[in-house]
C-alpha atoms as a PDB file:
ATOM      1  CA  UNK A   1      27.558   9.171  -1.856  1.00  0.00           C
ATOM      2  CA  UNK A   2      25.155   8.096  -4.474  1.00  0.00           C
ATOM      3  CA  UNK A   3      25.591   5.421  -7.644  1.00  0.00           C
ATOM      4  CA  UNK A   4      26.686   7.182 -10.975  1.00  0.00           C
ATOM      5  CA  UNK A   5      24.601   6.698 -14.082  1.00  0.00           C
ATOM      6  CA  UNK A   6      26.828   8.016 -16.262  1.00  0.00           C
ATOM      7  CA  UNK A   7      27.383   5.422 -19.188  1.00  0.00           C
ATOM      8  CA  UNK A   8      31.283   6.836 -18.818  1.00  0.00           C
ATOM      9  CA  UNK A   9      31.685   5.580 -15.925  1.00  0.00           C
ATOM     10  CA  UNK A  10      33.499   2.724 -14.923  1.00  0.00           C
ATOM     11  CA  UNK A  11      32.504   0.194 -12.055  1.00  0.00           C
ATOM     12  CA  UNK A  12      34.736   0.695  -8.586  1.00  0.00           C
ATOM     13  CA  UNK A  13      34.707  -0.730  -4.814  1.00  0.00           C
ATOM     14  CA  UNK A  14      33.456   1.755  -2.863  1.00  0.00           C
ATOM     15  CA  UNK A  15      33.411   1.964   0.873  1.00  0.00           C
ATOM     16  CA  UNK A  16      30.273   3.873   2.480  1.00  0.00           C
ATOM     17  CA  UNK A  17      30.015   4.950   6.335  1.00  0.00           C
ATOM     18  CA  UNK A  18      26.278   4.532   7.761  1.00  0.00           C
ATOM     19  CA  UNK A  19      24.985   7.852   9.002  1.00  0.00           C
ATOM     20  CA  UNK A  20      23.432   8.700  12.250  1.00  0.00           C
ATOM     21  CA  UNK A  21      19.606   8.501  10.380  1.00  0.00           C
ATOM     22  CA  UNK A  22      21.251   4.989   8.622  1.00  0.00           C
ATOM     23  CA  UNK A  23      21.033   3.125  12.065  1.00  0.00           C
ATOM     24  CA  UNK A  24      18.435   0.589  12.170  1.00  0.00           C
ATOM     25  CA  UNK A  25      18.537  -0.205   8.142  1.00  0.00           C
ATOM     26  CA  UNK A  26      18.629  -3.706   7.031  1.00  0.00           C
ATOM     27  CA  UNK A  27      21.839  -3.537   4.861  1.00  0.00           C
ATOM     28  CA  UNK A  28      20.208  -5.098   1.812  1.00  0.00           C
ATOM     29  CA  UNK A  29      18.082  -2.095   1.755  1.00  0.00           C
ATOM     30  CA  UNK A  30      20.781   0.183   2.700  1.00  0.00           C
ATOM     31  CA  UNK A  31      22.612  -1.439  -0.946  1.00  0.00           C
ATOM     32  CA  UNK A  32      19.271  -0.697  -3.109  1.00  0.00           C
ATOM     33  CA  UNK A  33      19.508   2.691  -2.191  1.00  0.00           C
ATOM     34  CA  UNK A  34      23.688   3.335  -2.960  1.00  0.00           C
ATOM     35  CA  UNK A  35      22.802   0.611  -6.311  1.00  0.00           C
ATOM     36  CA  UNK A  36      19.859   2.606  -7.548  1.00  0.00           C
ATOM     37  CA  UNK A  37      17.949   0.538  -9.557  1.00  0.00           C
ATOM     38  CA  UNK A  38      19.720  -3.044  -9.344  1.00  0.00           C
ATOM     39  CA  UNK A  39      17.464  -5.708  -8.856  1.00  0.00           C
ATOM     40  CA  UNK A  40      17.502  -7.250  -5.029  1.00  0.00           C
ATOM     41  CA  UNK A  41      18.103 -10.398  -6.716  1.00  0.00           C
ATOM     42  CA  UNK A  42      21.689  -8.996  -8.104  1.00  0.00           C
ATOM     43  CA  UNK A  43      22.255  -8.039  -4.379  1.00  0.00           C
ATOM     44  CA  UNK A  44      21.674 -11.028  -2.899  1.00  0.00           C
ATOM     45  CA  UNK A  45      23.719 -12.865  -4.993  1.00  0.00           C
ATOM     46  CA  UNK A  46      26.357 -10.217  -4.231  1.00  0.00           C
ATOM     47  CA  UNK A  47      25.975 -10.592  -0.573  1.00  0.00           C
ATOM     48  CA  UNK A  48      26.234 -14.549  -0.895  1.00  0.00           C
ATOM     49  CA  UNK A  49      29.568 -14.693  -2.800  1.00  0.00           C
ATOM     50  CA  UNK A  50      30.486 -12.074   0.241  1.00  0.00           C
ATOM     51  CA  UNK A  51      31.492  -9.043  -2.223  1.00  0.00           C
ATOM     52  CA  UNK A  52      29.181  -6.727   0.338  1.00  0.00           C
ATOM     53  CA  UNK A  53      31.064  -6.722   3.424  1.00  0.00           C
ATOM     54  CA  UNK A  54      30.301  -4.645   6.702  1.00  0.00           C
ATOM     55  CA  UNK A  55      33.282  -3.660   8.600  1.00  0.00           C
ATOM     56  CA  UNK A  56      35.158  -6.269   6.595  1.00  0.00           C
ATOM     57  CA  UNK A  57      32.971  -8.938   7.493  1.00  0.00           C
ATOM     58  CA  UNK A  58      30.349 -11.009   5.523  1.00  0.00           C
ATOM     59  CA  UNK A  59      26.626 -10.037   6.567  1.00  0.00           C
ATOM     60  CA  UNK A  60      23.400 -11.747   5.795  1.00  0.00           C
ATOM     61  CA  UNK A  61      20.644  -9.325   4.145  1.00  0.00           C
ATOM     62  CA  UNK A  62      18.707  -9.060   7.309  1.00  0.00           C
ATOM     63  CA  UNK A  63      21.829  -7.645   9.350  1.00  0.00           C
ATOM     64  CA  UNK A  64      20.972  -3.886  10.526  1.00  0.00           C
ATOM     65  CA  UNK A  65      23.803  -1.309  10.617  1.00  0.00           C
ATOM     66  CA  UNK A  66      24.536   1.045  13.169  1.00  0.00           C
ATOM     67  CA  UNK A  67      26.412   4.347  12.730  1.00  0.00           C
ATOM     68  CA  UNK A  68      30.010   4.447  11.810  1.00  0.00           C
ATOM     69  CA  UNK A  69      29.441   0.675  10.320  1.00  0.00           C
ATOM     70  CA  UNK A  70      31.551   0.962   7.218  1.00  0.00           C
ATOM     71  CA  UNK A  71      29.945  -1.152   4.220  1.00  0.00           C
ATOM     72  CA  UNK A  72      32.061  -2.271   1.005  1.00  0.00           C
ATOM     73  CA  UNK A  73      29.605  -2.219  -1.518  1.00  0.00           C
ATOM     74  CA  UNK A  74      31.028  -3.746  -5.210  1.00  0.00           C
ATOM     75  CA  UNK A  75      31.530  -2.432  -8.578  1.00  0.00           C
ATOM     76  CA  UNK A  76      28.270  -2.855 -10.664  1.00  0.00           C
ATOM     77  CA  UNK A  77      28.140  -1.891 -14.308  1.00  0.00           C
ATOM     78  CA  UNK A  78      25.501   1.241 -14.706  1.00  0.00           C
ATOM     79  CA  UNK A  79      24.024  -0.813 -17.695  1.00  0.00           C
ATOM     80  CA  UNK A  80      22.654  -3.121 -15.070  1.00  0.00           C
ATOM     81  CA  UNK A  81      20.907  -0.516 -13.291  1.00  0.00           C
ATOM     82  CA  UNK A  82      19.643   0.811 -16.091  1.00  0.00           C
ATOM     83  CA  UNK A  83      17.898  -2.168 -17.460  1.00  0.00           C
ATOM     84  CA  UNK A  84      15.102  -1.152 -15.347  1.00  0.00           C
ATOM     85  CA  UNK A  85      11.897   0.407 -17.186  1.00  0.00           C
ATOM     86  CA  UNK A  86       8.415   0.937 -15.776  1.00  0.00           C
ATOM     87  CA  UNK A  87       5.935   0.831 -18.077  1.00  0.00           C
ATOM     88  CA  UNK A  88       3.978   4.476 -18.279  1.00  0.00           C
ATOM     89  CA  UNK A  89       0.349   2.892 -17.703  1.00  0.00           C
ATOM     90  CA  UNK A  90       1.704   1.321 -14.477  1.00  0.00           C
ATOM     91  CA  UNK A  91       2.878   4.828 -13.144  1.00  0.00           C
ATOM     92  CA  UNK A  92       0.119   5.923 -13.986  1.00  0.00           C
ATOM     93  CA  UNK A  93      -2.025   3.371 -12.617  1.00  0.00           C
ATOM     94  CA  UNK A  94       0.064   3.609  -9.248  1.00  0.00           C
ATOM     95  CA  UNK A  95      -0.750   7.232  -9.231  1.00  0.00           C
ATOM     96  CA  UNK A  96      -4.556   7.039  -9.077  1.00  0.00           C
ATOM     97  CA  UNK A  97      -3.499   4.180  -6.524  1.00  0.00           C
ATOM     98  CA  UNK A  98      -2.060   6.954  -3.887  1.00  0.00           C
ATOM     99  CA  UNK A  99      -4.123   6.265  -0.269  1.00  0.00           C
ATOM    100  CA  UNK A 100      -2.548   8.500   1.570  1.00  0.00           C
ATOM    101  CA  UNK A 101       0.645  10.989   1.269  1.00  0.00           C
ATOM    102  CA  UNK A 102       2.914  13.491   2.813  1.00  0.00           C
ATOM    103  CA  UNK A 103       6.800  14.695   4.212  1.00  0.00           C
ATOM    104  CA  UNK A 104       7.077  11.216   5.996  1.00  0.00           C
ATOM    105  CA  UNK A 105       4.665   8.371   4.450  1.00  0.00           C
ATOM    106  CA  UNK A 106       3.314   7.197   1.045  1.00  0.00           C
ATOM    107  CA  UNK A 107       0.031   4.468   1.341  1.00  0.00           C
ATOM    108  CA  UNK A 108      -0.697   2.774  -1.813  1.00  0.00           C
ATOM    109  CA  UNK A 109      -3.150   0.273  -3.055  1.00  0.00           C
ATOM    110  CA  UNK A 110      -0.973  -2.161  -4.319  1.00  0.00           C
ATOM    111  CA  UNK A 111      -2.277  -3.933  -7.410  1.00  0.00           C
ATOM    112  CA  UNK A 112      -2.520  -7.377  -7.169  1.00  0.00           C
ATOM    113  CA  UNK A 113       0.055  -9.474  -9.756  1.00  0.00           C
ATOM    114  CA  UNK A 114       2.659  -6.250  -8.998  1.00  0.00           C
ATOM    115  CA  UNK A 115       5.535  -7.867  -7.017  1.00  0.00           C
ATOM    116  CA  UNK A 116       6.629  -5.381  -3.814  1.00  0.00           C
ATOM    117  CA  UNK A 117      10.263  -5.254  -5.434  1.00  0.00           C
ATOM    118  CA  UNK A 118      12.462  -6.382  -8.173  1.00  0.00           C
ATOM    119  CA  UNK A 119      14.023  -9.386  -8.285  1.00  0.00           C
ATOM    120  CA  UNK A 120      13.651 -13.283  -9.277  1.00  0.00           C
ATOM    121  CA  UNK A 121      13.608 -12.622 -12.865  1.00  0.00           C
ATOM    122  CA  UNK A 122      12.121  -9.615 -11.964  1.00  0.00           C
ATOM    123  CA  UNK A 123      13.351  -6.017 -13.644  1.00  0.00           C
ATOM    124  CA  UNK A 124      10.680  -4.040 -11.025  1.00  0.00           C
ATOM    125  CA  UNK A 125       8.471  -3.972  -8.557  1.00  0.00           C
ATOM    126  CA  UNK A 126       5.913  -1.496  -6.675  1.00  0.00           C
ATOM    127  CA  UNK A 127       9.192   0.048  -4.578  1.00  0.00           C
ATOM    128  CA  UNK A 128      11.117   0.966  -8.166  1.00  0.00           C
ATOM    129  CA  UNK A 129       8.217   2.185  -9.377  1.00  0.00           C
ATOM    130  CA  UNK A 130       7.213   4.621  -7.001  1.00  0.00           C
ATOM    131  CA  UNK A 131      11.034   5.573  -6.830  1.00  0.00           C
ATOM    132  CA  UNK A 132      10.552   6.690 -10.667  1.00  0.00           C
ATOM    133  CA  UNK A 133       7.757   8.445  -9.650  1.00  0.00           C
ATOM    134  CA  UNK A 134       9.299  10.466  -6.992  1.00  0.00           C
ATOM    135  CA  UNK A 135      12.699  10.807  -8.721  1.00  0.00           C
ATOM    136  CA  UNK A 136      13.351  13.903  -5.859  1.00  0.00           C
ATOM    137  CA  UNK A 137      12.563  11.305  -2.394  1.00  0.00           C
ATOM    138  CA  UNK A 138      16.088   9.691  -2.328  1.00  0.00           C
ATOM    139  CA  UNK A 139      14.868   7.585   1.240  1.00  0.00           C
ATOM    140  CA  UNK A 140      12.062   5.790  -0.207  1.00  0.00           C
ATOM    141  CA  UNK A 141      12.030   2.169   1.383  1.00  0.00           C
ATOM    142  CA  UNK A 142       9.092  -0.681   2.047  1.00  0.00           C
ATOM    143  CA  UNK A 143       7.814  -0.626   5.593  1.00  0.00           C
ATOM    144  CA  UNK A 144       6.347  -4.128   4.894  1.00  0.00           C
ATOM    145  CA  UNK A 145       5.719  -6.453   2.588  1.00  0.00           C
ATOM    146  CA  UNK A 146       2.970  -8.148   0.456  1.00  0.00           C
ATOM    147  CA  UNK A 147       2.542 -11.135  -1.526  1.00  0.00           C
ATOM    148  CA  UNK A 148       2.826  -9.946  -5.362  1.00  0.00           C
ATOM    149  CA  UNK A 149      -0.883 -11.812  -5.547  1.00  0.00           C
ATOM    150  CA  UNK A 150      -1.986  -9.850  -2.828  1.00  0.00           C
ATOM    151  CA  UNK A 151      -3.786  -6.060  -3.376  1.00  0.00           C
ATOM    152  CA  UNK A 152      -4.193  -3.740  -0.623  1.00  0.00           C
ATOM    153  CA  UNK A 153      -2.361  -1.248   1.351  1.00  0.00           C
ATOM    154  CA  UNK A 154       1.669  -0.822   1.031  1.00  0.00           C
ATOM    155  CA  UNK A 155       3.358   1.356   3.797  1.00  0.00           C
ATOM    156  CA  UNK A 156       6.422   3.058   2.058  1.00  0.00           C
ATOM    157  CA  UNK A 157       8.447   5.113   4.543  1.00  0.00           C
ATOM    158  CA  UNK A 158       9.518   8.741   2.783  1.00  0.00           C
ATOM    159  CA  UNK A 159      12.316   9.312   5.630  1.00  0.00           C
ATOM    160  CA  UNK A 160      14.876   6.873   7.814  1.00  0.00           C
ATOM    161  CA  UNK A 161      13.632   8.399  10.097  1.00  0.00           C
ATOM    162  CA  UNK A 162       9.877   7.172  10.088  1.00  0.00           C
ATOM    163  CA  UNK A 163      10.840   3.881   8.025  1.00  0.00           C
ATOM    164  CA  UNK A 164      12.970   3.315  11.930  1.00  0.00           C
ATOM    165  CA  UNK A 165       9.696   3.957  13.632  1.00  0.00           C
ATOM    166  CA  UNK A 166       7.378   2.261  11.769  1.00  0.00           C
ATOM    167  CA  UNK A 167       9.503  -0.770  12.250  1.00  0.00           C
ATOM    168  CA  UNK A 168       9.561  -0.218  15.894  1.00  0.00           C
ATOM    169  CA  UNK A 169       6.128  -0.302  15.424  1.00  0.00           C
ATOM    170  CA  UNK A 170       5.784  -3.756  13.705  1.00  0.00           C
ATOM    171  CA  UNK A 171       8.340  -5.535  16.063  1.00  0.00           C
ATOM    172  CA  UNK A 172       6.363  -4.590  19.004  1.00  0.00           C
ATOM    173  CA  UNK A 173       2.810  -5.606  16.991  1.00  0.00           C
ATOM    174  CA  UNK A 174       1.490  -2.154  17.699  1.00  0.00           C
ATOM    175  CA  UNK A 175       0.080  -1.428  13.910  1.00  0.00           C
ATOM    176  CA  UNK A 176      -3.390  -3.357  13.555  1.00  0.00           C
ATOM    177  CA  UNK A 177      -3.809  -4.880   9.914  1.00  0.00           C
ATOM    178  CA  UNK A 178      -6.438  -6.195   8.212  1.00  0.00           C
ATOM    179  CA  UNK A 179      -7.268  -8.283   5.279  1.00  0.00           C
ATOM    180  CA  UNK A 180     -10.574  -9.389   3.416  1.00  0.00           C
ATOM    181  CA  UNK A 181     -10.609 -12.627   2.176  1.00  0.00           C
ATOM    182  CA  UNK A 182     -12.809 -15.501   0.803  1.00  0.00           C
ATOM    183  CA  UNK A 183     -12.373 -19.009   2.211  1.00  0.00           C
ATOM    184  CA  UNK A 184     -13.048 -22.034   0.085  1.00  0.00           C
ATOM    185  CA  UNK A 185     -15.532 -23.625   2.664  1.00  0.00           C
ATOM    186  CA  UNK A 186     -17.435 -22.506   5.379  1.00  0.00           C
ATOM    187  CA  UNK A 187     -15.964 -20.850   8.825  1.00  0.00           C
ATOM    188  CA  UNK A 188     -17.613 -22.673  11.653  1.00  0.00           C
ATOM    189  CA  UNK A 189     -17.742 -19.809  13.855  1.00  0.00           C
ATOM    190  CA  UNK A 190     -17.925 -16.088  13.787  1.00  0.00           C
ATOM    191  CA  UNK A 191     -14.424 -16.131  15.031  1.00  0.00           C
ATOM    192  CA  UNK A 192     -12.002 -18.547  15.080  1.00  0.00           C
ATOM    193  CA  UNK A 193      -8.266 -17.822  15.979  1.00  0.00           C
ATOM    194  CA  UNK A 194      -5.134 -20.091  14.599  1.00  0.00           C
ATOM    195  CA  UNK A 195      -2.217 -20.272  16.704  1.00  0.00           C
ATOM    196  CA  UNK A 196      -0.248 -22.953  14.868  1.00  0.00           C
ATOM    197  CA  UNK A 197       3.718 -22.414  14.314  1.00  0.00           C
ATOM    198  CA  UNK A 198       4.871 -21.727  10.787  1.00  0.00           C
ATOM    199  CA  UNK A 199       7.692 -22.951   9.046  1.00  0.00           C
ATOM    200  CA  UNK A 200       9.573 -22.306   5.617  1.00  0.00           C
ATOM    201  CA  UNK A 201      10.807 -25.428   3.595  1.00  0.00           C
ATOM    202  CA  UNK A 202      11.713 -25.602   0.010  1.00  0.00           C
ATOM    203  CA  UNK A 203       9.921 -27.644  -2.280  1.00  0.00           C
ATOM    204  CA  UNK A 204      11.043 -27.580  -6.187  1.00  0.00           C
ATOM    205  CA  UNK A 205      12.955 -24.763  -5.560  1.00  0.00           C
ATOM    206  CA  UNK A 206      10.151 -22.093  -3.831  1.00  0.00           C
ATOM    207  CA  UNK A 207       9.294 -21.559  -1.218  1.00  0.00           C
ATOM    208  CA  UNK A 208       6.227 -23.381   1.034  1.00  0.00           C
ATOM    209  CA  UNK A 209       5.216 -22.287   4.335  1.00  0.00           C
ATOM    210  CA  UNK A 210       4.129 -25.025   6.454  1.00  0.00           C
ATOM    211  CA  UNK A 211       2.787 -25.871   9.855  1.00  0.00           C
ATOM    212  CA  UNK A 212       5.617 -27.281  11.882  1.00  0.00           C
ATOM    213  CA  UNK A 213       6.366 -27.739  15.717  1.00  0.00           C
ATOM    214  CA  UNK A 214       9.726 -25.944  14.647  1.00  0.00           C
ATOM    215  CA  UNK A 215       8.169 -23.454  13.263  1.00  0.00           C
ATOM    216  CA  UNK A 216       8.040 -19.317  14.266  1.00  0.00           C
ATOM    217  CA  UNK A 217       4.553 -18.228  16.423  1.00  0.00           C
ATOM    218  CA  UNK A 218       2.415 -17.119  14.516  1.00  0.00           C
ATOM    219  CA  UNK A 219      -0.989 -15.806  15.186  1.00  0.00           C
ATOM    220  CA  UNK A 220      -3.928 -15.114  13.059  1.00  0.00           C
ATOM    221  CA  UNK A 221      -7.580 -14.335  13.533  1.00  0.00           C
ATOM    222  CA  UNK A 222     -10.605 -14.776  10.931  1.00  0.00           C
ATOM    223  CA  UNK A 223     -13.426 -13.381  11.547  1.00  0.00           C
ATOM    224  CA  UNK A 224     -16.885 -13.902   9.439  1.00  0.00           C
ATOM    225  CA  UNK A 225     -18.338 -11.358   7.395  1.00  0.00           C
ATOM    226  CA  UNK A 226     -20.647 -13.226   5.145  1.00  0.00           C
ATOM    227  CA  UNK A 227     -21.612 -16.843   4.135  1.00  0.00           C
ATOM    228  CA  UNK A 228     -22.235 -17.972   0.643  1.00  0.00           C
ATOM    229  CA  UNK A 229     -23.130 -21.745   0.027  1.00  0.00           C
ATOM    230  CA  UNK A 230     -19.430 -22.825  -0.702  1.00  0.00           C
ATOM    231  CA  UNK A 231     -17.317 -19.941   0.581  1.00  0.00           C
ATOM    232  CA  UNK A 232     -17.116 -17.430   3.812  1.00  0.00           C
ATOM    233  CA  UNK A 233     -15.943 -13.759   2.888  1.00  0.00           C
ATOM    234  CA  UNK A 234     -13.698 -13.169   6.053  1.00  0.00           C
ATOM    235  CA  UNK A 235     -11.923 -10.320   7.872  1.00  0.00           C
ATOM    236  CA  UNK A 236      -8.097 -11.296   8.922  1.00  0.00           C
ATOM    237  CA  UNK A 237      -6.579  -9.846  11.645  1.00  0.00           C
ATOM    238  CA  UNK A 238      -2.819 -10.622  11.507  1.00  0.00           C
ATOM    239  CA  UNK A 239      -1.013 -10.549  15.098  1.00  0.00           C
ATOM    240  CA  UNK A 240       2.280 -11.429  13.845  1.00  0.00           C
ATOM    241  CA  UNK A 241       3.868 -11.004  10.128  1.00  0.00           C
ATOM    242  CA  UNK A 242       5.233 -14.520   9.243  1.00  0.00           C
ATOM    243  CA  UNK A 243       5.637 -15.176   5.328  1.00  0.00           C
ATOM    244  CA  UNK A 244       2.330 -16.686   3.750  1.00  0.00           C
ATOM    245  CA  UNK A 245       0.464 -16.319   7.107  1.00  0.00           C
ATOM    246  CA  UNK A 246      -2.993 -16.347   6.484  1.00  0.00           C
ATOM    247  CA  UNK A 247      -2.554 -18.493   3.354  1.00  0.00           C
ATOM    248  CA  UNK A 248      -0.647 -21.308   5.149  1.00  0.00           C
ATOM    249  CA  UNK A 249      -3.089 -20.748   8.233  1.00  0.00           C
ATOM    250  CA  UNK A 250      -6.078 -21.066   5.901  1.00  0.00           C
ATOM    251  CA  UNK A 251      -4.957 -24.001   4.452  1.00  0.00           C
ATOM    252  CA  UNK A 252      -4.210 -25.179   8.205  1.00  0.00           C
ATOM    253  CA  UNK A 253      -7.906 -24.643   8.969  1.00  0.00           C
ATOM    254  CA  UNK A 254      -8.932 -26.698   6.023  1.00  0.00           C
ATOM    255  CA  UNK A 255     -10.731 -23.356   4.370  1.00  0.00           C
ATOM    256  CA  UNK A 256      -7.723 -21.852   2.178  1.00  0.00           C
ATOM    257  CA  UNK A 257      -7.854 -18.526   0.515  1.00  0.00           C
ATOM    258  CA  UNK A 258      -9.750 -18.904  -2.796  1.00  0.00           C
ATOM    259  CA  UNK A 259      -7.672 -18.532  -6.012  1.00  0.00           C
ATOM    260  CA  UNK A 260      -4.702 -19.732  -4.060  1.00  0.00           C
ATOM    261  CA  UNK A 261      -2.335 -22.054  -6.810  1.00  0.00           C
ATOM    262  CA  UNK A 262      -0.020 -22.546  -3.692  1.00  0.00           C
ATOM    263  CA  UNK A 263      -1.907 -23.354  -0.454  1.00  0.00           C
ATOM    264  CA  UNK A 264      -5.395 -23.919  -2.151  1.00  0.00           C
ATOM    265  CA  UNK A 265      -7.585 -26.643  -3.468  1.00  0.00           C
ATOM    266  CA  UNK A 266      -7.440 -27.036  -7.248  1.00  0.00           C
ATOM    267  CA  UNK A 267     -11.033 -28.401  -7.937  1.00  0.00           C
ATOM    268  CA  UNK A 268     -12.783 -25.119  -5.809  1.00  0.00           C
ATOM    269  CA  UNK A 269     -10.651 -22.701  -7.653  1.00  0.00           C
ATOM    270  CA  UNK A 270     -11.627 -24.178 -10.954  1.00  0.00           C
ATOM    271  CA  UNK A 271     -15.220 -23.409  -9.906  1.00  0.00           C
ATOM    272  CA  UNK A 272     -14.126 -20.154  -8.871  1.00  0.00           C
ATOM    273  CA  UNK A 273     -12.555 -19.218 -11.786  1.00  0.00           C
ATOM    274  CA  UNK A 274     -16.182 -20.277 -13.326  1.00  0.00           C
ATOM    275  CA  UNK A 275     -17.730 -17.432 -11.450  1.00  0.00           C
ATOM    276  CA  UNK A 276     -15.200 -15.550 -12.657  1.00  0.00           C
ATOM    277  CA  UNK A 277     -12.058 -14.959 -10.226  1.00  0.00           C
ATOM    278  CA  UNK A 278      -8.711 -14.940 -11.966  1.00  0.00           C
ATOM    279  CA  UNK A 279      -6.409 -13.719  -8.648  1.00  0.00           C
ATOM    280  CA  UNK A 280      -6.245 -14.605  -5.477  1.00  0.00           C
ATOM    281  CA  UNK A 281      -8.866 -13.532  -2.826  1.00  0.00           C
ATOM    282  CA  UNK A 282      -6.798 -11.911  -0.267  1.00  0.00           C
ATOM    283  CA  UNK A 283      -6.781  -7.870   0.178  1.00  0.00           C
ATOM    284  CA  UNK A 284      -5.309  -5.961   2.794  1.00  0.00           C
ATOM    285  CA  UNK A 285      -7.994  -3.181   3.155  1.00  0.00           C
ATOM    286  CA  UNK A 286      -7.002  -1.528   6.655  1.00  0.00           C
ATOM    287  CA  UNK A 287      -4.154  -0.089   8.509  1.00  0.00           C
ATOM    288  CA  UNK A 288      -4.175   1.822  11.525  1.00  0.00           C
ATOM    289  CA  UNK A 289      -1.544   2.849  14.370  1.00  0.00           C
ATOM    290  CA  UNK A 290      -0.487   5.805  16.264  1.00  0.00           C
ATOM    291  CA  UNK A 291       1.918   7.873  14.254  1.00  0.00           C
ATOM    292  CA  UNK A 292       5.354   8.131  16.251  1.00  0.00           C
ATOM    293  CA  UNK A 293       6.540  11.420  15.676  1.00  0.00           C
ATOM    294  CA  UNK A 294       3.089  13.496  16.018  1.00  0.00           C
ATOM    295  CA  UNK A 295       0.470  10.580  18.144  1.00  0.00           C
ATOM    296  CA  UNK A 296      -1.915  11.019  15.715  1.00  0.00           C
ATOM    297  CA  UNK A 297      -4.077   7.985  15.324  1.00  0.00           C
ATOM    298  CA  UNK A 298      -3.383   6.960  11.907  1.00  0.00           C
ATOM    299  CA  UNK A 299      -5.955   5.068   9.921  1.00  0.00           C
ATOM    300  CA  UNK A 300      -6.089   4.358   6.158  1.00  0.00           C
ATOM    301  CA  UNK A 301      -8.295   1.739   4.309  1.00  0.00           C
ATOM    302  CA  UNK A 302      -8.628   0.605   0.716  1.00  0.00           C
ATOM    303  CA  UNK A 303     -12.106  -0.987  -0.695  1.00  0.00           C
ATOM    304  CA  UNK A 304     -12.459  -4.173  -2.525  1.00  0.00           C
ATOM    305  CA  UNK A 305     -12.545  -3.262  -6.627  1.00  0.00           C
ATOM    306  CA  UNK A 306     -14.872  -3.484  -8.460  1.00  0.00           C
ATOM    307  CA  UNK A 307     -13.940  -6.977 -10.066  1.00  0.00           C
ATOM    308  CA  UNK A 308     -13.509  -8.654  -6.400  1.00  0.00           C
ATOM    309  CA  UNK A 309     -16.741  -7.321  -6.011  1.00  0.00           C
ATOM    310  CA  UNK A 310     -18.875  -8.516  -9.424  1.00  0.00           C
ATOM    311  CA  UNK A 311     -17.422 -11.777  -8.514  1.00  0.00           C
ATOM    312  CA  UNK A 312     -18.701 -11.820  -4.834  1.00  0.00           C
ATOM    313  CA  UNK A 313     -22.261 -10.665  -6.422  1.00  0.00           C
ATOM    314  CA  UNK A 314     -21.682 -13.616  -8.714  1.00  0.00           C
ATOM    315  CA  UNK A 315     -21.386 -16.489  -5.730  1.00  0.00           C
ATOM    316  CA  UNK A 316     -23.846 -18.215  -4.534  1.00  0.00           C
END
């Protein structure tokens, strides 16, 4: 059963029954998919005031179904959905920004500033974008995640089927991802590996990862590509996936990402906007694993543009 867009129809309560290929699916995700077009933000705040309910039980997003789960999912005017438009040059751009495509798994290049999906006062994101492009793919879902600042490669699963695996995948650490980034400060070695447990607290109202004895393992290796006089251009090897990781690990080390507003020093990224950087440093330019359903080893990368790179030519 799939949302209605006809402007006729009126809002009902609607009771779905996971499939078999439905097993595994966060049931936030499963909602985008029956809501077509409602911003995650909408959903949440449906799930909070417990209007989504899972064999008549309250659920937090995270929760995964199983098959035979029955989820209540609540009337939501079609004008809602529809308030979502993606500009054509965006489309566009995320066309030319294809890495890699077939039956099973888009790659993109995610632009940096383009959130991964709609929501805080967001209409869009990467995820309802590429859904507009591929208006027949009615399974299209995230793998992963990036910060909206962050460019680089953005798994989107094509079938439940390979979005289950690839998630197998990432629990048990077995695809290897890399960043390039450029650390305000110099690394002291050619590798150095952080270790320290992360944390999310609240501060104003967003959210700041810290280091915290509380906090989830997290592990995180930098290794050093090039030194400039104020900076080290960096390969990151993420271990685990926590929120902000190499940002709030950066900043642990005393050598945060440059361009960060959050994590990063003000009076460097002044100077860095002088040599003319107006994002954030941090790119995630490689993925590789073995594919589950074939074994083939998998590998996809995306180079540094062409402004990340005048501005590295720029340095000193």
């Amino acid at each position: 059963m799939s949302e209605s867009h006809n402007p006729g129809d009126r809002p009902r309560v609607r009771t779905v029954e996971a499939k078999e290929n439905d097993a595994g699916q966060r049931v936030d995700n499963f909602l985008s998919r029956h809501l077509k077009g409602v911003p995650k933000s909408r959903i949440y705040r449906l799930m909070r005031r417990g209007e989504v309910r899972v064999n008549g039980g309250r659920v937090k997003p995270g929760h995964r179904l199983e098959a035979g789960d029955r989820v209540r999912i609540p009337p939501v005017r079609v004008a809602e959905a529809a308030q979502v438009r993606v500009p054509a040059p965006l489309g566009d751009q995320l066309e030319r920004a294809v890495l890699f495509e077939d039956a099973r798994l888009m790659v993109i290049d995610k632009p940096a500033g383009l959130a991964v999906h709609g929501g805080s006062g967001l209409n869009y994101g990467a995820i309802e974008a590429i859904r507009k492009l591929r208006p027949k793919c009615d399974s299209l879902e995230l793998v992963h995640r990036l910060d909206r600042e962050t460019s680089g490669c953005l798994m989107i699963a094509k079938r439940r089927s390979e979005l289950r695996a690839l998630h197998e995948l990432l629990r048990e650490g077995q695809i290897e991802k890399r960043y390039m980034a450029l650390l305000a400060g110099r690394l002291p070695e050619d590798r150095v590996v952080c270790r320290a447990p992360l944390a999310i607290r609240r501060r104003s109202g967003e959210r700041h990862v810290v280091v915290a004895d509380d906090g989830r393992t997290a592990h995180t290796e930098f290794l050093r590509l090039q030194n400039f006089k104020k900076a080290t251009l960096v390969e990151v090897l993420l271990h685990t996936g926590r929120t902000h990781q190499i940002r709030a690990h950066a900043a642990h080390l005393g050598l945060p990402v440059a361009g960060d507003t959050r994590y990063g020093h003000e009076g460097m990224n002044r100077q860095f906007e002088r040599w003319g950087l107006r994002r954030l440093f941090l790119h995630a330019h490689a993925l590789r694993f073995v594919r589950p359903h074939d074994g083939d080893d998998f590998q996809v990368s995306a180079p540094l543009n062409d402004e990340l790179r005048t501005f590295l030519d720029r340095l000193p």
